[in-house]
N, C-alpha and C. Protein backbone atom coordinates (compact mmCIF):
# COMPACT_ATOMS: atom_id res chain seq x y z
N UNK A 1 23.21 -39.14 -134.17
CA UNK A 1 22.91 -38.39 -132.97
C UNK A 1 23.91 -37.25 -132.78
N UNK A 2 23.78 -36.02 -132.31
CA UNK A 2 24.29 -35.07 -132.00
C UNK A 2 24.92 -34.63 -130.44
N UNK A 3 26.21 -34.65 -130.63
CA UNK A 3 27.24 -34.98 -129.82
C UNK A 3 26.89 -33.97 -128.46
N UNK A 4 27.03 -34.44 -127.21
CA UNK A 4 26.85 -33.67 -125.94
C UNK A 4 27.90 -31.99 -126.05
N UNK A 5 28.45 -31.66 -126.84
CA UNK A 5 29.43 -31.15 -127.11
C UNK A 5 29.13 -29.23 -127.75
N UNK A 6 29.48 -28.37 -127.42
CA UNK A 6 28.97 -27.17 -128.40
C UNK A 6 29.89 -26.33 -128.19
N UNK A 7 29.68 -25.31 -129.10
CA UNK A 7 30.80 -24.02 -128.93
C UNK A 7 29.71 -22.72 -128.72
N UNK A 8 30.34 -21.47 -127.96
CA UNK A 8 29.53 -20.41 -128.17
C UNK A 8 30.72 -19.55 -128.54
N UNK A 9 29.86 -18.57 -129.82
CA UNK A 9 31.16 -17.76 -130.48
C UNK A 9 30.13 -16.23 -130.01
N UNK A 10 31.11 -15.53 -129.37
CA UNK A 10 30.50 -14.12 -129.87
C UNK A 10 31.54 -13.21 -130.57
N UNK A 11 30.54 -13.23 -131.89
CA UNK A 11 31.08 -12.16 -132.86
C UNK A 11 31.61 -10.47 -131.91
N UNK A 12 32.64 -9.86 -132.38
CA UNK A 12 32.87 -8.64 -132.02
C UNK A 12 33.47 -8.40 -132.89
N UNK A 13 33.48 -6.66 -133.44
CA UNK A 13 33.61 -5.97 -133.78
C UNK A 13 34.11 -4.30 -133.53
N UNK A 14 34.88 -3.68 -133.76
CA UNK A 14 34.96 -2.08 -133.66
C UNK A 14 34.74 -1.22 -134.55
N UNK A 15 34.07 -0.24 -133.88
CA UNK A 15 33.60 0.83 -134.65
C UNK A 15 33.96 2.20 -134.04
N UNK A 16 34.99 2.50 -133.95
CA UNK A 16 35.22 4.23 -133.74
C UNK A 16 36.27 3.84 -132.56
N UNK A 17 35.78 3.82 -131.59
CA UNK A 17 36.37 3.56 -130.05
C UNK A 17 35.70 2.44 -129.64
N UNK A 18 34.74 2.08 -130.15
CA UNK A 18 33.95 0.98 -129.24
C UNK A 18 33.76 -0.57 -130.15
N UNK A 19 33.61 -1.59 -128.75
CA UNK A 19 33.43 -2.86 -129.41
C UNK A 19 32.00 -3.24 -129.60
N UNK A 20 31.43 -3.62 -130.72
CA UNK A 20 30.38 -4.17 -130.60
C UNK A 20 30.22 -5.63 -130.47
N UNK A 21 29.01 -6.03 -130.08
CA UNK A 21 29.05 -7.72 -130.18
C UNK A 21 27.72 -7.64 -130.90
N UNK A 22 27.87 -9.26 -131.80
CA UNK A 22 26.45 -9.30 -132.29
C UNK A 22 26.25 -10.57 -131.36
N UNK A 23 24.63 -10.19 -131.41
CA UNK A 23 23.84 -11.85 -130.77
C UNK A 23 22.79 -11.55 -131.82
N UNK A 24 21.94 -12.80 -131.42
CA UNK A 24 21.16 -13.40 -132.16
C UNK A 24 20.22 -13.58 -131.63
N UNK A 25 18.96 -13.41 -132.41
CA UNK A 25 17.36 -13.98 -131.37
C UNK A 25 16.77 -15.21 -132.00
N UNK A 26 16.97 -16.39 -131.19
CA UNK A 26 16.35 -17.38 -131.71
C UNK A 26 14.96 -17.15 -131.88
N UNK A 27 13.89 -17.80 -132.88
CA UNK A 27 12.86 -17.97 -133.44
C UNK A 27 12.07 -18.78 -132.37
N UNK A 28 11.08 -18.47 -131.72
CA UNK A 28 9.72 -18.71 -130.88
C UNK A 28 10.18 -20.24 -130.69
N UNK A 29 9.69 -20.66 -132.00
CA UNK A 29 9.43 -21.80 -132.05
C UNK A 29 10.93 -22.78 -130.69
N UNK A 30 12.17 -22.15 -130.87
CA UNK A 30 13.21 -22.42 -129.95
C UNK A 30 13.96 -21.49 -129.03
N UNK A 31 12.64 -21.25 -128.10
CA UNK A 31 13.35 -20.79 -127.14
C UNK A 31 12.81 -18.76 -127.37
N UNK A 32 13.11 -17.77 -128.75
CA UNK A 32 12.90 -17.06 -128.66
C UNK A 32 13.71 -16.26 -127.66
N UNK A 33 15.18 -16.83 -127.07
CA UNK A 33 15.72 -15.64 -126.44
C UNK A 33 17.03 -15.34 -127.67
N UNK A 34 17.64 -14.10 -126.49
CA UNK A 34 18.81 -13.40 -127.76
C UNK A 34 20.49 -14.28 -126.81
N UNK A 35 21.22 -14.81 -127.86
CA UNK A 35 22.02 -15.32 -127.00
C UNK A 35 23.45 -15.05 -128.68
N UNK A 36 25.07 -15.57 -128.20
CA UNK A 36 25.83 -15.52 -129.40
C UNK A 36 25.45 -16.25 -129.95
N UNK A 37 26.64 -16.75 -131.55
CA UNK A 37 26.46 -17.73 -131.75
C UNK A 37 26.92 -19.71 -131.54
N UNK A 38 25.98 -20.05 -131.25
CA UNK A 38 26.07 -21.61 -130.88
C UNK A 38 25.76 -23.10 -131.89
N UNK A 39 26.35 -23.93 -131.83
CA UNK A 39 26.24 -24.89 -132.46
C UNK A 39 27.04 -26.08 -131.89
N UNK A 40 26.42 -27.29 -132.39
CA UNK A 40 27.19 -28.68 -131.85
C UNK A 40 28.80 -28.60 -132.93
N UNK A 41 29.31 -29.79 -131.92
CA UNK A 41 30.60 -30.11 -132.42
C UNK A 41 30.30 -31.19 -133.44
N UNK A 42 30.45 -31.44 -134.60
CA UNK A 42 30.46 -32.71 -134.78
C UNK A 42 31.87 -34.01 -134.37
N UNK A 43 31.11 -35.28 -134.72
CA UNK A 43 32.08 -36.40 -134.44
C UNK A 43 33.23 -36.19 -135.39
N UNK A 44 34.58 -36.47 -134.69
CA UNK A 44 35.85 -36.05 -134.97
C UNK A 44 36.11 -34.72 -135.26
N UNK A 45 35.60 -33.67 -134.81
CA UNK A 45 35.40 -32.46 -135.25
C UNK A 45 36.19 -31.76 -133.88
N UNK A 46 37.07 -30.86 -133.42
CA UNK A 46 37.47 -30.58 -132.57
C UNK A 46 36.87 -28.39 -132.18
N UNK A 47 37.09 -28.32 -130.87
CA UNK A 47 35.87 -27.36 -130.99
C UNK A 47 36.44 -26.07 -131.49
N UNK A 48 37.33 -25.79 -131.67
CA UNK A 48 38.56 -25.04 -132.84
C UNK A 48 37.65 -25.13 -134.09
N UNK A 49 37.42 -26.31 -134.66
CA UNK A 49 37.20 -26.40 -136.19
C UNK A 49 35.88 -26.16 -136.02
N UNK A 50 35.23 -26.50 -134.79
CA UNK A 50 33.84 -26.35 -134.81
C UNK A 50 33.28 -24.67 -134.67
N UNK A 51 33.75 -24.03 -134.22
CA UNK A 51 33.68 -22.50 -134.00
C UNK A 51 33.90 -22.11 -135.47
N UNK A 52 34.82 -22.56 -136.25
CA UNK A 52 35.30 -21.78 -137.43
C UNK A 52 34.36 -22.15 -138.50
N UNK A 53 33.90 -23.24 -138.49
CA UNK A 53 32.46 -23.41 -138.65
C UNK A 53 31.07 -23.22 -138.48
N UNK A 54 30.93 -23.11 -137.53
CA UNK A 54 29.77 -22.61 -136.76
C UNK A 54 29.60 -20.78 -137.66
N UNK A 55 30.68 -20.15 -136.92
CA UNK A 55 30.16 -18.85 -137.45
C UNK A 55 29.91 -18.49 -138.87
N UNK A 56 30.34 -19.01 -139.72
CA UNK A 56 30.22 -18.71 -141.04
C UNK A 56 28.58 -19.64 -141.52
N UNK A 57 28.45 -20.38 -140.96
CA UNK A 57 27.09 -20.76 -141.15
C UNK A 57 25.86 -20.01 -140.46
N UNK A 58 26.25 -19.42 -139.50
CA UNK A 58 25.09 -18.32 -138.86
C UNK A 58 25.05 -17.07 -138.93
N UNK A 59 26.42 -16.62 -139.42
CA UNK A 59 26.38 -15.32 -139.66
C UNK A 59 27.11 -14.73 -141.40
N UNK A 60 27.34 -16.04 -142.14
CA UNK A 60 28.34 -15.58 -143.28
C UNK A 60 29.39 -14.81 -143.06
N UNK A 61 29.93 -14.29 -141.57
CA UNK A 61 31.51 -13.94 -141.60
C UNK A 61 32.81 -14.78 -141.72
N UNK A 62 33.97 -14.50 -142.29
CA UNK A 62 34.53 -15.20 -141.96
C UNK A 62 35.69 -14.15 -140.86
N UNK A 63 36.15 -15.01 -139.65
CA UNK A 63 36.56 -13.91 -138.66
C UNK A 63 38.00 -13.87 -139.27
N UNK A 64 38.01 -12.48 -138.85
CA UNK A 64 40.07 -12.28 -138.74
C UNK A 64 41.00 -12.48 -138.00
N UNK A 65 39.97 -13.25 -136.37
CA UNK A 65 40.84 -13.70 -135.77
C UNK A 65 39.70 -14.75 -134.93
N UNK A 66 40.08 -15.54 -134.53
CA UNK A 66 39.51 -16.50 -133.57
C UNK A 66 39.98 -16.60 -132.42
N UNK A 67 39.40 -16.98 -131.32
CA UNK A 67 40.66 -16.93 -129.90
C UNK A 67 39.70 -17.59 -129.30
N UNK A 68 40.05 -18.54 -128.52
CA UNK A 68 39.31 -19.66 -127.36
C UNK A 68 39.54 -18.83 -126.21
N UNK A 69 38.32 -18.99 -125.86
CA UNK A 69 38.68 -17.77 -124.37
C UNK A 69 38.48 -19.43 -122.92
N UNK A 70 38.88 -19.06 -122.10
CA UNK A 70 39.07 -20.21 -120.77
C UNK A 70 37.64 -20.39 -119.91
N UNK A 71 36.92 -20.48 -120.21
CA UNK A 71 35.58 -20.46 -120.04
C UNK A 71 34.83 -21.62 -120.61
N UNK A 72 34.20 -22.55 -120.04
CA UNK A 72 33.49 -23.46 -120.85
C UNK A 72 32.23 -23.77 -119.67
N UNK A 73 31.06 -24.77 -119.85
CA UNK A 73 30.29 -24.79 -118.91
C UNK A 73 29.52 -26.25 -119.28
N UNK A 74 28.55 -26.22 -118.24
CA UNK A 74 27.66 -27.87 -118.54
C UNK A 74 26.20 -26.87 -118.28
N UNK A 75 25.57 -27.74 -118.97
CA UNK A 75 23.96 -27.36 -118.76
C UNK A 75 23.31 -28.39 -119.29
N UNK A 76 21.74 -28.56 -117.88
CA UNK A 76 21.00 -29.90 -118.57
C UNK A 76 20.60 -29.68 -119.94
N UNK A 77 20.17 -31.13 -120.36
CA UNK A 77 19.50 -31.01 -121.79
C UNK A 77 17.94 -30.98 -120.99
N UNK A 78 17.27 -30.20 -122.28
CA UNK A 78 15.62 -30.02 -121.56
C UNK A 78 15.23 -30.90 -122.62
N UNK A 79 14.11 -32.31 -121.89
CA UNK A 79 13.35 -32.86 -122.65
C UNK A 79 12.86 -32.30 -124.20
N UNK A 80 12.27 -31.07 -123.53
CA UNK A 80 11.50 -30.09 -124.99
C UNK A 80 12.27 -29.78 -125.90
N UNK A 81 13.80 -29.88 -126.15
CA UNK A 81 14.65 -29.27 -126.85
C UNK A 81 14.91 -31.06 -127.77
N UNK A 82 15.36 -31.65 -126.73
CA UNK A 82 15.75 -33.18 -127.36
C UNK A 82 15.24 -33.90 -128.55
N UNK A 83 14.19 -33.84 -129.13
CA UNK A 83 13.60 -34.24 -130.47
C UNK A 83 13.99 -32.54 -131.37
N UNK A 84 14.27 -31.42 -131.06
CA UNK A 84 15.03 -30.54 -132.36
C UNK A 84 16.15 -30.69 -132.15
N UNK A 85 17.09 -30.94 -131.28
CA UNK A 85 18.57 -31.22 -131.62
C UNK A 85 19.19 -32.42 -131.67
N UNK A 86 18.42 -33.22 -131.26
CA UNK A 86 18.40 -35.02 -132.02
C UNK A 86 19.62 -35.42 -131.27
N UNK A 87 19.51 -35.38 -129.25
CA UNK A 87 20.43 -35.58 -128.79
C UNK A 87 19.82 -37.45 -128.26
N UNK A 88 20.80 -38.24 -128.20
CA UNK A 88 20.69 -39.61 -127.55
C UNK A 88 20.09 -39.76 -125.99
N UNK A 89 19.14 -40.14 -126.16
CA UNK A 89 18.19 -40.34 -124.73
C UNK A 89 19.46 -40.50 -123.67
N UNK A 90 20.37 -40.97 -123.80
CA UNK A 90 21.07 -41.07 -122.12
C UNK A 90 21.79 -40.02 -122.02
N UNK A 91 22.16 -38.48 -122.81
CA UNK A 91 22.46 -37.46 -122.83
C UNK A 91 21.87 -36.79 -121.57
N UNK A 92 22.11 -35.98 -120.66
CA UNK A 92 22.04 -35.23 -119.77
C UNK A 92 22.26 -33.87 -119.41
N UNK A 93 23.27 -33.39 -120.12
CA UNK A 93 24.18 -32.52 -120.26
C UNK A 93 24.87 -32.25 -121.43
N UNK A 94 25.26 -30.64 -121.77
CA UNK A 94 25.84 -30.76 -122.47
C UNK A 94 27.36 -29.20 -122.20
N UNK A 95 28.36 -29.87 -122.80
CA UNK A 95 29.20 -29.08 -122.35
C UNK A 95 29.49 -28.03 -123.50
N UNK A 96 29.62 -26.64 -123.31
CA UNK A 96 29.75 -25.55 -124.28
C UNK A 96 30.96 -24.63 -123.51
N UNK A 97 31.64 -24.87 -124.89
CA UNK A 97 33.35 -23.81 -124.97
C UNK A 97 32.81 -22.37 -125.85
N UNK A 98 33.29 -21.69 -124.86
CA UNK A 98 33.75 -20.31 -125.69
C UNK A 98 34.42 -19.82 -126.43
N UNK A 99 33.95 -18.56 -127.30
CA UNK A 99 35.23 -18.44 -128.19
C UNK A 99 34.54 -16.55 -128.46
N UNK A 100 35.69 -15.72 -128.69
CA UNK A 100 35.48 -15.18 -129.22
C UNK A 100 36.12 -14.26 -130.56
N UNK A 101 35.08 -14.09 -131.71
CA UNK A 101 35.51 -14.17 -133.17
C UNK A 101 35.45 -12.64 -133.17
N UNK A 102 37.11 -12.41 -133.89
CA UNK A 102 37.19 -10.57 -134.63
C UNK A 102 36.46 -10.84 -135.65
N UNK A 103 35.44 -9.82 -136.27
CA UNK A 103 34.71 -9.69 -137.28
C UNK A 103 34.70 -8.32 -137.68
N UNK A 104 34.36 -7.88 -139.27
CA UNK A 104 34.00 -6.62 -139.26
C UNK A 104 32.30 -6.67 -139.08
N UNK A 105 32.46 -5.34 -138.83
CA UNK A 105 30.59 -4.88 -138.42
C UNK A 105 30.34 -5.05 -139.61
N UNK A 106 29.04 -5.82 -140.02
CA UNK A 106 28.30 -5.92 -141.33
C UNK A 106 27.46 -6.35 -140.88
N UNK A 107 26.29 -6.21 -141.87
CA UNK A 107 25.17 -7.05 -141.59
C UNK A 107 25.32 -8.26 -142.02
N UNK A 108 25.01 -9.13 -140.66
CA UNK A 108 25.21 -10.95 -141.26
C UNK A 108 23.97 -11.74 -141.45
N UNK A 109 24.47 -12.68 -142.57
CA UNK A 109 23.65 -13.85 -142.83
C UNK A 109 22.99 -15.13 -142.38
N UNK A 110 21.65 -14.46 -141.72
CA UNK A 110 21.04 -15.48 -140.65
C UNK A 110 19.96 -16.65 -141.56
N UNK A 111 19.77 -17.58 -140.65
CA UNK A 111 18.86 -18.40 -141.45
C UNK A 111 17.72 -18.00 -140.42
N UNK A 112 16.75 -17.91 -141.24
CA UNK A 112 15.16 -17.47 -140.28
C UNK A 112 14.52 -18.27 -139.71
N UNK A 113 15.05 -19.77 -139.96
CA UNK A 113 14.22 -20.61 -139.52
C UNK A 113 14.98 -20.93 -138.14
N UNK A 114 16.15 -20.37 -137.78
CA UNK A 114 16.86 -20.39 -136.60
C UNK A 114 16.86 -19.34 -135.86
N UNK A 115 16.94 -17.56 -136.26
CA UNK A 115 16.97 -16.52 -135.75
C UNK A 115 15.99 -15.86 -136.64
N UNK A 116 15.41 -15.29 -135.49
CA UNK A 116 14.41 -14.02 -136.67
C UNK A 116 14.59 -12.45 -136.21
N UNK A 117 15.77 -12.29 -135.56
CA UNK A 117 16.85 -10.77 -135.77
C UNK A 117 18.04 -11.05 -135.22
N UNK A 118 18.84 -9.77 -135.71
CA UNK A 118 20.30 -9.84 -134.85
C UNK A 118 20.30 -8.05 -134.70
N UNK A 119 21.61 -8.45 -133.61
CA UNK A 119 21.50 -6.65 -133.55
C UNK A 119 22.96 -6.75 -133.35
N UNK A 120 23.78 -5.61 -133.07
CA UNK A 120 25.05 -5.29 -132.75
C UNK A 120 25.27 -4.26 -131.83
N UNK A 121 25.22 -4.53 -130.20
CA UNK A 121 25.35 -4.22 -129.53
C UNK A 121 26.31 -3.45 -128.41
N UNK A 122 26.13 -2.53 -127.66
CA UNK A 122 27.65 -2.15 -126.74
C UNK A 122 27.35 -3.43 -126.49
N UNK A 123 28.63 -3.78 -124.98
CA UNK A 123 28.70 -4.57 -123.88
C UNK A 123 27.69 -4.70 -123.23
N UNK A 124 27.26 -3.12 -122.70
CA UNK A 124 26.11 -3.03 -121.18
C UNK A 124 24.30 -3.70 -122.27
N UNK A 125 24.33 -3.27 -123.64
CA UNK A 125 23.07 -3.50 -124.05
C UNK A 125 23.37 -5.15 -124.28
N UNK A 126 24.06 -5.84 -124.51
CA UNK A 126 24.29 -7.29 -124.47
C UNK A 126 23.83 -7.87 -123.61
N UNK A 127 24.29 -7.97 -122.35
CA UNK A 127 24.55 -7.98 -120.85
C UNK A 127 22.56 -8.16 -120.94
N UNK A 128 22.22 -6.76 -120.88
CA UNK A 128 20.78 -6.49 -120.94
C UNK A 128 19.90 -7.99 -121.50
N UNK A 129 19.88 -8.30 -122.80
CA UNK A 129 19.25 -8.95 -123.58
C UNK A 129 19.56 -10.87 -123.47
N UNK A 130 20.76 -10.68 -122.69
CA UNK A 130 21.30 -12.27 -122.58
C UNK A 130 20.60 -12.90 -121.65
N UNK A 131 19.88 -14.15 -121.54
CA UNK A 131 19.07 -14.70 -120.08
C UNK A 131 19.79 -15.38 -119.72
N UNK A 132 20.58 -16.40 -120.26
CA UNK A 132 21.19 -17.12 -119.18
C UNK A 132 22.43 -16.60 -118.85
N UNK A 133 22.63 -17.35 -116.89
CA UNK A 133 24.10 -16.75 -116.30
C UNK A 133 25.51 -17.39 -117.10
N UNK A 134 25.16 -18.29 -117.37
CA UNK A 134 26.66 -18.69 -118.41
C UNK A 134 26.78 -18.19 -119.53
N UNK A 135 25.93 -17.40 -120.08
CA UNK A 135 25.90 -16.82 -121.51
C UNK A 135 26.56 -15.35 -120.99
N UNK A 136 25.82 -14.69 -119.85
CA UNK A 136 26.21 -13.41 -119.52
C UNK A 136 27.80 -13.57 -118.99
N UNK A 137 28.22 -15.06 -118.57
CA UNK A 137 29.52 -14.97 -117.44
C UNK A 137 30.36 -14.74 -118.91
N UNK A 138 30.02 -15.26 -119.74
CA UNK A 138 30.75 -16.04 -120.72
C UNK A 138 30.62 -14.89 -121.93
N UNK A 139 30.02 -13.87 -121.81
CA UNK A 139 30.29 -12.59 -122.50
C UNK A 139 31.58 -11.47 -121.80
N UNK A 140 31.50 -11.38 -120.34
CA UNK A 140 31.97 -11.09 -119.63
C UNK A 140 34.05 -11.27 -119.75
N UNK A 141 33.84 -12.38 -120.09
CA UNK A 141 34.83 -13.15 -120.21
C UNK A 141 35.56 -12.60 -121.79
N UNK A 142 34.98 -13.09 -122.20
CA UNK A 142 35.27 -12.16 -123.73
C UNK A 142 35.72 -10.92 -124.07
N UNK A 143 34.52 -9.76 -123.28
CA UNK A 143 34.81 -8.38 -123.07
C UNK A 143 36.44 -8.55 -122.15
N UNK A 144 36.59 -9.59 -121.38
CA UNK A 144 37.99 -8.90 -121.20
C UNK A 144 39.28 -9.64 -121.60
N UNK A 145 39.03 -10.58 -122.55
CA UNK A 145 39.78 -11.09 -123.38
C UNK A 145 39.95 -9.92 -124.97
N UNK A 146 38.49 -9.22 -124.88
CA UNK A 146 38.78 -8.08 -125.98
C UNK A 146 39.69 -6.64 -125.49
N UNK A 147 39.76 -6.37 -124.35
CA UNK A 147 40.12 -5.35 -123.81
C UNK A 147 41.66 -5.56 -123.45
N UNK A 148 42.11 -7.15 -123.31
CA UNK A 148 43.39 -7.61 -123.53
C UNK A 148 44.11 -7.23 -124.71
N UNK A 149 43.77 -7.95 -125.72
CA UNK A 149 43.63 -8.25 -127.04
C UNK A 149 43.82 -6.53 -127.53
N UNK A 150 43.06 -5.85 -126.79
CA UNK A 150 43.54 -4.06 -127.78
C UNK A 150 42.79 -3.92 -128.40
């Protein structure tokens, strides 16, 4: 079973003066919105190792820097989701840490059967394309952990 547990990484990048972020558009079949990238923690897996993982499996980068930003959140589990992410019937919730990964701008390596585009975005076109409020708070958060950061 797959742990109540997840990370969200958004990739960023610079190009000239400006930061880009990539997101991702999940595939119809789940959901079909554009959000970073996300994945469970596994058991004994801490969410450090799980981020540094995560991104190189959804996007083939490996980052140049990683940074846990102070942001984390709970959200129900939806019935409809529970048989594709093979969470344990008394699951309810699940809690997701932030992170955000230095990357260079490239085009990354998606699996199609999970995303069927990515783009690389300003801030304000991100913002635009993100549906949920913890995804948008939690970009937010980033942008000024990047604007820290230099």
């Amino acid at each position: 079973m797959r742990q109540p547990v997840q990370v969200l990484i958004y990739p960023v990048g610079c190009t000239g003066d400006d930061w880009k972020y990539l997101l991702l558009r999940r595939v119809a079949g789940r959901g079909g919105f554009w959000q970073g990238i996300t994945g469970g923690v596994r058991e004994g897996e801490d969410i450090t190792a799980a981020a540094r993982r995560e991104l190189p499996e959804e996007t083939g980068f490996t980052p140049l820097e990683l940074q846990k930003i102070d942001y984390s959140y709970s959200f129900p589990v939806e019935d409809k989701w529970r048989h594709i992410y093979q969470y344990a019937l008394d699951v309810r919730e699940i809690v997701e840490y932030v992170f955000v990964a230095y990357v260079d701008v490239q085009e990354p390596i998606i699996d199609h059967n999970e995303h069927d585009q990515w783009k690389w975005c300003s801030f304000n076109e991100a913002l635009e394309l993100l549906t949920w409020s913890e995804n948008i708070e939690a970009l937010k958060r980033c942008r000024d952990a990047v604007r820290a950061h230099g």
